[in-house]
Protein backbone atom coordinates (compact mmCIF):
# COMPACT_ATOMS: atom_id res chain seq x y z
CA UNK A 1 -2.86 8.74 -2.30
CA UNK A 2 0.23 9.92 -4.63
CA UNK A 3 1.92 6.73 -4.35
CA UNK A 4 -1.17 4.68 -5.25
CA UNK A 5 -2.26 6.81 -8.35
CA UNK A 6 1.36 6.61 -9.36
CA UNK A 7 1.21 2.80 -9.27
CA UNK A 8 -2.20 2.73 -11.39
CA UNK A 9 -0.39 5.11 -13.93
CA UNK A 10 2.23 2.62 -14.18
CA UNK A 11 0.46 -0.49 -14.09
CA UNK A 12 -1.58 1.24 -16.99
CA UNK A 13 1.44 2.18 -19.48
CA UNK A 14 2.83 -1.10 -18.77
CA UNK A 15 -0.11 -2.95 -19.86
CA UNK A 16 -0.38 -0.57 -23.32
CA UNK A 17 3.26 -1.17 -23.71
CA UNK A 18 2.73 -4.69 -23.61
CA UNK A 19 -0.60 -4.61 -25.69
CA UNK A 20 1.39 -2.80 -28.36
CA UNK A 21 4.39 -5.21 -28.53
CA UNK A 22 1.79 -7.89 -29.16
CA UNK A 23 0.39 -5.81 -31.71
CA UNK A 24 3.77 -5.24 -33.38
CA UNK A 25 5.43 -8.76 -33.33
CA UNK A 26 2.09 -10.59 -33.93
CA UNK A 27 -1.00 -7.94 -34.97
CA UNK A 28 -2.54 -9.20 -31.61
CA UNK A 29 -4.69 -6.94 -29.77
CA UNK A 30 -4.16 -8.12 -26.09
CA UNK A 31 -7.74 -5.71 -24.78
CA UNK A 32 -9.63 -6.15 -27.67
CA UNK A 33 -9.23 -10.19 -27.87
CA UNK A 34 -9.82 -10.13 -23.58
CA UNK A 35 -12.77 -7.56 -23.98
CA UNK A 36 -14.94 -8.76 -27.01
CA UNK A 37 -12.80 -6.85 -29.74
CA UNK A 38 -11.64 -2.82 -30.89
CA UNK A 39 -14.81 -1.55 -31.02
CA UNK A 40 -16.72 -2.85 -27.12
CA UNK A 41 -17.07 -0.53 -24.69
CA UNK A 42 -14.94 -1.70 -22.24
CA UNK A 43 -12.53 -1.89 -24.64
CA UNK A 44 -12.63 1.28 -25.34
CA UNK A 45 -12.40 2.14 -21.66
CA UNK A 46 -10.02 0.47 -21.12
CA UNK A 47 -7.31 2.38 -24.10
CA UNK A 48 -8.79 5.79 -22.72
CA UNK A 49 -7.14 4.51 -19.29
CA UNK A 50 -4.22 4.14 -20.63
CA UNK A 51 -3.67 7.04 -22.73
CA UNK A 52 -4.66 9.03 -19.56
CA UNK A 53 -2.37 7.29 -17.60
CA UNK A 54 0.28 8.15 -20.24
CA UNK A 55 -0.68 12.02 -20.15
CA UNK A 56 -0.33 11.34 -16.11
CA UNK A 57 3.22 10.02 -16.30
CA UNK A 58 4.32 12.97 -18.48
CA UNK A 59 3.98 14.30 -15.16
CA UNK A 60 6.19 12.13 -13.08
CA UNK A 61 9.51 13.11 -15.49
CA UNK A 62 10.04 15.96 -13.01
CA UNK A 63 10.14 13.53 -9.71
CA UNK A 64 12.66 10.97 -11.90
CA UNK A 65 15.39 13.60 -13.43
């Protein structure tokens, strides 16, 4: 159950990570142009995910050092 919750944590950060480079190098919002924009609800679904999948991995520091 660890092991898969782990994976969703990372498979969440990764894809924030990635939605943020986009937004950096060309102002292109990877969820919000897939999901209808900022503002739609499973937009904003989906960057709650993430950030609580970043709070999560806070967490996993103490199983990497």
């Amino acid at each position: 159950m660890m092991k898969s919750l782990n994976m969703i944590a990372l498979l969440l950060v990764i894809i924030g990570g990635l939605n943020w480079l986009l937004v950096g190098l060309f102002q292109w919002d990877l969820v919000g142009g897939l999901f209808g924009g900022m503002d739609s609800p499973i937009a904003r679904v989906v960057y709650v995910l993430v950030g609580l999948a970043a709070i999560y991995c806070i967490t996993l520091f103490k199983k990497v050092a």
